[in-house]
N, C-alpha and C. Protein backbone atom coordinates (compact mmCIF):
# COMPACT_ATOMS: atom_id res chain seq x y z
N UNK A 1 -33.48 -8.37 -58.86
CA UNK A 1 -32.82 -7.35 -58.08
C UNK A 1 -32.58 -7.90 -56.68
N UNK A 2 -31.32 -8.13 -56.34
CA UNK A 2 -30.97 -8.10 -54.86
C UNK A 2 -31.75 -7.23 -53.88
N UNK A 3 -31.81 -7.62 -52.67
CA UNK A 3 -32.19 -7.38 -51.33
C UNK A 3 -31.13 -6.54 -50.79
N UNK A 4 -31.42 -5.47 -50.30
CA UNK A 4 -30.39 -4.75 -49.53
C UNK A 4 -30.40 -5.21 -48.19
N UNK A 5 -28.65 -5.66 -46.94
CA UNK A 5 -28.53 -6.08 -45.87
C UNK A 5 -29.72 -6.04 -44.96
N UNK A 6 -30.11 -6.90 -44.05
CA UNK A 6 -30.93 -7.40 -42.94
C UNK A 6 -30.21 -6.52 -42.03
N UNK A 7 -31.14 -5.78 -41.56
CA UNK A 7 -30.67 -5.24 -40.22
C UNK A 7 -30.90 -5.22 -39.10
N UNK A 8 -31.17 -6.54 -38.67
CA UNK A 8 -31.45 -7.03 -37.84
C UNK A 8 -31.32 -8.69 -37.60
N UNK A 9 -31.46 -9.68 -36.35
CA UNK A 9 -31.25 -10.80 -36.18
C UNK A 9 -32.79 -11.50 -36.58
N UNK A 10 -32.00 -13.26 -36.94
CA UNK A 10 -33.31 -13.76 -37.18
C UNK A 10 -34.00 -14.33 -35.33
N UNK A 11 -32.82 -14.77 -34.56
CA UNK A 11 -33.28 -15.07 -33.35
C UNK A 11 -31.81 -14.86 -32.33
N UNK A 12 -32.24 -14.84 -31.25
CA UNK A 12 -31.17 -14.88 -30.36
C UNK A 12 -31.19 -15.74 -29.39
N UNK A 13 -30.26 -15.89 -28.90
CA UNK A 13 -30.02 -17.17 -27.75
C UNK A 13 -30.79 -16.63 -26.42
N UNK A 14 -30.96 -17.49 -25.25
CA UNK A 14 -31.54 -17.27 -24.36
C UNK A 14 -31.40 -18.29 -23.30
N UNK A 15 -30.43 -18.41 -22.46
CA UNK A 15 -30.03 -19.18 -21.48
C UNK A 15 -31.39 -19.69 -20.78
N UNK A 16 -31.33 -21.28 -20.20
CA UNK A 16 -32.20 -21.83 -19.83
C UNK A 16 -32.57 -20.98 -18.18
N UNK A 17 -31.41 -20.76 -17.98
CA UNK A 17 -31.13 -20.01 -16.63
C UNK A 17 -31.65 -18.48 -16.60
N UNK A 18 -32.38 -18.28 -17.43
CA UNK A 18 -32.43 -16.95 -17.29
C UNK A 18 -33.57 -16.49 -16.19
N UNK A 19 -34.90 -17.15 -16.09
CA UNK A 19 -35.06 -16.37 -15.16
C UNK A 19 -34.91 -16.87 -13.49
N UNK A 20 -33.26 -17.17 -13.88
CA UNK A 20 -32.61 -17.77 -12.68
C UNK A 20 -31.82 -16.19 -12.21
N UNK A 21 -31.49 -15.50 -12.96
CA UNK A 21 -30.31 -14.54 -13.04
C UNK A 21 -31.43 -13.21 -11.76
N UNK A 22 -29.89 -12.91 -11.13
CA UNK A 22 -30.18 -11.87 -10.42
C UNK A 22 -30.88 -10.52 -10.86
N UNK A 23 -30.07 -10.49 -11.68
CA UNK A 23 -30.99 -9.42 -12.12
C UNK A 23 -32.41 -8.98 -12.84
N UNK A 24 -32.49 -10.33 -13.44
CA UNK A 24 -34.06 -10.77 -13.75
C UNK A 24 -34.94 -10.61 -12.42
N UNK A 25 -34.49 -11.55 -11.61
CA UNK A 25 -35.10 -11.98 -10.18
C UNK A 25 -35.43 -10.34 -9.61
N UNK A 26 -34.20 -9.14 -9.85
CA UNK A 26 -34.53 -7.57 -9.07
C UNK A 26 -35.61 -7.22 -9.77
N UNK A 27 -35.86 -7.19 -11.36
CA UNK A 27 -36.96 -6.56 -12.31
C UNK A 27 -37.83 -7.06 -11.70
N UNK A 28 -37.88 -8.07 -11.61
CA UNK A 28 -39.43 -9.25 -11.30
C UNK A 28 -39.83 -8.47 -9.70
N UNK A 29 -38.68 -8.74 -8.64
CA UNK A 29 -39.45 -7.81 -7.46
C UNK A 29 -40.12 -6.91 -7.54
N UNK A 30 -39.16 -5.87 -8.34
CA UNK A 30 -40.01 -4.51 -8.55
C UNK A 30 -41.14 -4.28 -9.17
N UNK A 31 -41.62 -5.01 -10.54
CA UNK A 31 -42.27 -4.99 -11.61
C UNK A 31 -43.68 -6.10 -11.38
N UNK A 32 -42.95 -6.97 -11.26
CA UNK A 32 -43.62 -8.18 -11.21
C UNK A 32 -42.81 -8.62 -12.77
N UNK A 33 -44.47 -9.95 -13.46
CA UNK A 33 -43.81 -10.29 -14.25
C UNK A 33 -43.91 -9.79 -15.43
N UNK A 34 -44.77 -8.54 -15.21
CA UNK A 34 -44.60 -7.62 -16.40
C UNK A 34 -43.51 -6.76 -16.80
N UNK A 35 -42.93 -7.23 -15.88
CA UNK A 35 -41.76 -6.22 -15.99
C UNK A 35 -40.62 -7.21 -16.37
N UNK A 36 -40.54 -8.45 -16.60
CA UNK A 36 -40.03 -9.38 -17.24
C UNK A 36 -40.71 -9.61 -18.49
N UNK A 37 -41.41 -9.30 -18.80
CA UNK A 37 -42.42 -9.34 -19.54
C UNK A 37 -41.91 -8.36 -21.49
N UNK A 38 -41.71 -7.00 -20.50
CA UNK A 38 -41.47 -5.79 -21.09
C UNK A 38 -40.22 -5.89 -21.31
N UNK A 39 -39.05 -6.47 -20.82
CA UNK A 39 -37.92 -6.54 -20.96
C UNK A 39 -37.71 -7.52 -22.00
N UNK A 40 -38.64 -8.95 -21.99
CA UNK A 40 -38.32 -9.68 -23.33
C UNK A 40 -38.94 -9.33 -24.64
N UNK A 41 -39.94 -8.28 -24.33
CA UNK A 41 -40.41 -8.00 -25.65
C UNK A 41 -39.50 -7.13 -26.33
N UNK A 42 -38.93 -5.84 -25.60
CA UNK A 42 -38.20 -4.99 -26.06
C UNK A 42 -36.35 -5.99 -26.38
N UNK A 43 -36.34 -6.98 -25.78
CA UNK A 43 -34.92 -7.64 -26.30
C UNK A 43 -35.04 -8.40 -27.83
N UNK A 44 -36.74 -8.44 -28.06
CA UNK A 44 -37.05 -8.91 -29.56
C UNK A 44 -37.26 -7.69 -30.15
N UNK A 45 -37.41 -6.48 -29.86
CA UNK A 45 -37.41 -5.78 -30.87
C UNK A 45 -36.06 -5.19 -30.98
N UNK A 46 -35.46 -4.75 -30.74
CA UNK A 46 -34.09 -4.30 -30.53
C UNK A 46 -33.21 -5.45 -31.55
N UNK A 47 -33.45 -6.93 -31.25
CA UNK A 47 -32.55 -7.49 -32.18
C UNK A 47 -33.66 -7.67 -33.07
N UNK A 48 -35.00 -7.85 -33.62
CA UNK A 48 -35.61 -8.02 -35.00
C UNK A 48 -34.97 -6.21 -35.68
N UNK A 49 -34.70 -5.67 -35.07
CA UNK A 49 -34.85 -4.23 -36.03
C UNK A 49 -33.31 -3.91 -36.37
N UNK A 50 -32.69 -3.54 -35.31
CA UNK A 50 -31.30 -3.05 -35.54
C UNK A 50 -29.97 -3.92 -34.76
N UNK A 51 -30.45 -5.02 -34.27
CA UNK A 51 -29.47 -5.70 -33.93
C UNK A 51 -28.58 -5.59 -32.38
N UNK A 52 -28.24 -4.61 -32.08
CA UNK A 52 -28.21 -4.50 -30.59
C UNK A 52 -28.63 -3.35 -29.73
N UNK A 53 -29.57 -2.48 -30.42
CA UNK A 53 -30.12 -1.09 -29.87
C UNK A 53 -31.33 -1.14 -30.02
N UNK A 54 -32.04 0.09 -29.44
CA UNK A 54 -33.62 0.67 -30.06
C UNK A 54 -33.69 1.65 -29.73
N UNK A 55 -34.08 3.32 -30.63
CA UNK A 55 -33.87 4.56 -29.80
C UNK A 55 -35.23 4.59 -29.02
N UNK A 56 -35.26 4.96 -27.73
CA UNK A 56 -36.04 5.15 -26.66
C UNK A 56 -36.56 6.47 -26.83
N UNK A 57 -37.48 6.91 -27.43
CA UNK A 57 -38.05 8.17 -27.10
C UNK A 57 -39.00 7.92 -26.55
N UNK A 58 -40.14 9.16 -27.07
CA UNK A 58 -41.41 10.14 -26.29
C UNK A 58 -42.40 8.61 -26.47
N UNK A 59 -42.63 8.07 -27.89
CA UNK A 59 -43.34 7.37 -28.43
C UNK A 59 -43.19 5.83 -28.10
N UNK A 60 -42.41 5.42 -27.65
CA UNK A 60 -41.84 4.22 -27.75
C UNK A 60 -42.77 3.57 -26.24
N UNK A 61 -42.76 4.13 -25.32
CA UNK A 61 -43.36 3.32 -23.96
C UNK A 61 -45.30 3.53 -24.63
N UNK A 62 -45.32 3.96 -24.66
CA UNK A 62 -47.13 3.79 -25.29
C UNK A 62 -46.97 2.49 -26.26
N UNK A 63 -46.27 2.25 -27.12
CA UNK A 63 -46.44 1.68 -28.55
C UNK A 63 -46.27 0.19 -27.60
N UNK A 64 -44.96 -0.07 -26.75
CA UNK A 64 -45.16 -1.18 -26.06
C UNK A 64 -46.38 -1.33 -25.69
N UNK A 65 -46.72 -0.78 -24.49
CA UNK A 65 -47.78 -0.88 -23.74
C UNK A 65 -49.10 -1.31 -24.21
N UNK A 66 -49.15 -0.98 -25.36
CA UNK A 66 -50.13 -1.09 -26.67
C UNK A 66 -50.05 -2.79 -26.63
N UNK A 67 -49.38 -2.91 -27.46
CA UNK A 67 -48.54 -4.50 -27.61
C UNK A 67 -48.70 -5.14 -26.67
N UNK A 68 -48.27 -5.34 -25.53
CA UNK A 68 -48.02 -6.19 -24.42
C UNK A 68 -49.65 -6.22 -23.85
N UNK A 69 -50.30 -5.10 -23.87
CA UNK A 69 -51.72 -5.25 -23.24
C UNK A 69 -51.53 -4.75 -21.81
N UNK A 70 -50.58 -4.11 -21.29
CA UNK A 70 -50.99 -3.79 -20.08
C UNK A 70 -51.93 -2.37 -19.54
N UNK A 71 -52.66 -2.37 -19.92
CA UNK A 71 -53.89 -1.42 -19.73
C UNK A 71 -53.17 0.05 -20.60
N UNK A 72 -52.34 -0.06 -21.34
CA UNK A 72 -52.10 0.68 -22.17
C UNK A 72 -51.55 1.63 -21.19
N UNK A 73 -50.78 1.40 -20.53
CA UNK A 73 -49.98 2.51 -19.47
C UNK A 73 -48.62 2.63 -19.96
N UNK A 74 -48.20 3.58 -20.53
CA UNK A 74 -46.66 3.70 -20.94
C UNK A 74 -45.89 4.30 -19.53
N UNK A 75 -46.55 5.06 -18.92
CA UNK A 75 -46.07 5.35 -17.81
C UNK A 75 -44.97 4.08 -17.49
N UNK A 76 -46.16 3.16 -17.10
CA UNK A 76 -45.26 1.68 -16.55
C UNK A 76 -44.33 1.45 -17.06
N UNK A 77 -44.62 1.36 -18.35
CA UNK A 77 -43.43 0.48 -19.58
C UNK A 77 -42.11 1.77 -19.21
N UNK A 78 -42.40 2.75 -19.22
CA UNK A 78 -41.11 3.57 -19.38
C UNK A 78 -40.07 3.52 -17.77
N UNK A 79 -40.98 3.46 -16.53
CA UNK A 79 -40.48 2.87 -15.54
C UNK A 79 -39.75 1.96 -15.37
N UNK A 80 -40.30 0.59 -16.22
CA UNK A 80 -40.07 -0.97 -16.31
C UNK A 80 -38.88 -0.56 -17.03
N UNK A 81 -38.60 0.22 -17.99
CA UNK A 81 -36.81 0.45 -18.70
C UNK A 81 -36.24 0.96 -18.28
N UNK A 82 -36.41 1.62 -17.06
CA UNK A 82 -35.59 2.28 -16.57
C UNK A 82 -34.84 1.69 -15.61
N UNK A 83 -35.85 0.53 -14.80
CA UNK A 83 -35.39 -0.40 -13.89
C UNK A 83 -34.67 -1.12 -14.50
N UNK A 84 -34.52 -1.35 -16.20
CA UNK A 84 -33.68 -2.41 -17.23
C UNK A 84 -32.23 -1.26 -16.92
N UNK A 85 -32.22 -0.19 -17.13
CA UNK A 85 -31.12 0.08 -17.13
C UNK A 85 -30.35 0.42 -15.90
N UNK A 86 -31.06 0.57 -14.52
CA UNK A 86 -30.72 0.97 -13.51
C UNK A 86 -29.99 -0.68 -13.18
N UNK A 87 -30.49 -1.57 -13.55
CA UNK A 87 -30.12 -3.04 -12.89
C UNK A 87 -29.01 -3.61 -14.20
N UNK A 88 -28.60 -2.94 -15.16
CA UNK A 88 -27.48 -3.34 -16.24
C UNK A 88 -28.13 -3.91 -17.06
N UNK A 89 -29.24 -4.35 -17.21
CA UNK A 89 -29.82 -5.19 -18.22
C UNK A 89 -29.67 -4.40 -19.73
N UNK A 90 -30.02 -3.06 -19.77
CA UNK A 90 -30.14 -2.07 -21.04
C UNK A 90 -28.13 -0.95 -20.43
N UNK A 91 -27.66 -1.18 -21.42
CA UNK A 91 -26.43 0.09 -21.16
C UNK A 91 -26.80 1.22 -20.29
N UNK A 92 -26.24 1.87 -19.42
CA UNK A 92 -26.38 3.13 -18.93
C UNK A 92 -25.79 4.20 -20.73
N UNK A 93 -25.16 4.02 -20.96
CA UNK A 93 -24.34 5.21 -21.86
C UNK A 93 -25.24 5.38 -23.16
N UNK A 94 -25.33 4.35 -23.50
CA UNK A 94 -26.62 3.82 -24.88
C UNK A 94 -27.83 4.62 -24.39
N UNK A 95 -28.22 4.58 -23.28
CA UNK A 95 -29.66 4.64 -22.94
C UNK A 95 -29.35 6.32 -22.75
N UNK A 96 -28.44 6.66 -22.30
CA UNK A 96 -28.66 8.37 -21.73
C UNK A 96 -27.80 9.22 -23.06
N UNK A 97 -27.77 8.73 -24.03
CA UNK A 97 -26.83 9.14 -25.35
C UNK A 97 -28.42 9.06 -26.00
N UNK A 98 -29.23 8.43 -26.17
CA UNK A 98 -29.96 8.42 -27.46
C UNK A 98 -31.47 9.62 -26.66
């Protein structure tokens, strides 16, 4: 029996320059490097799962926070995405639609 479609990527590219980029460099002021941190974990889950999204709810900043180890504060993590989308990194329209 066949496999039904992958919905999601096996890897994605990642410029050598990246944490050259301005807008990396704004997260990192604000955040530190957890907040670069939180942004590459959530850019692997978004493409391991559905390819260029992830719906953001109630549950989702704990479950990081969990993961990453930062004292289990979702508070942070949900801050840290917000600064992803305030700085273009995550869509404005994507992010306030889901």
């Amino acid at each position: 029996m066949a496999r039904g479609p992958k919905g999601g990527l096996d890897y994605f590219p990642l410029d050598v320059d990246f944490f050259e980029d301005d807008k990396i460099l704004q997260l990192e002021d604000e955040h530190g490097e957890q907040g670069v941190l939180v942004y590459l974990r959530l850019l692997c889950r978004i493409y391991r799962n559905n390819g260029y999204y992830e719906v953001w709810d109630s549950g989702k900043p704990a479950l990081v926070a969990k993961r990453i180890g930062i004292g289990g504060n979702p508070r942070k993590v949900d801050l840290i995405v917000r600064s992803c989308v305030k700085w273009s990194l995550f869509d404005r329209k994507l992010f306030d639609a889901g």
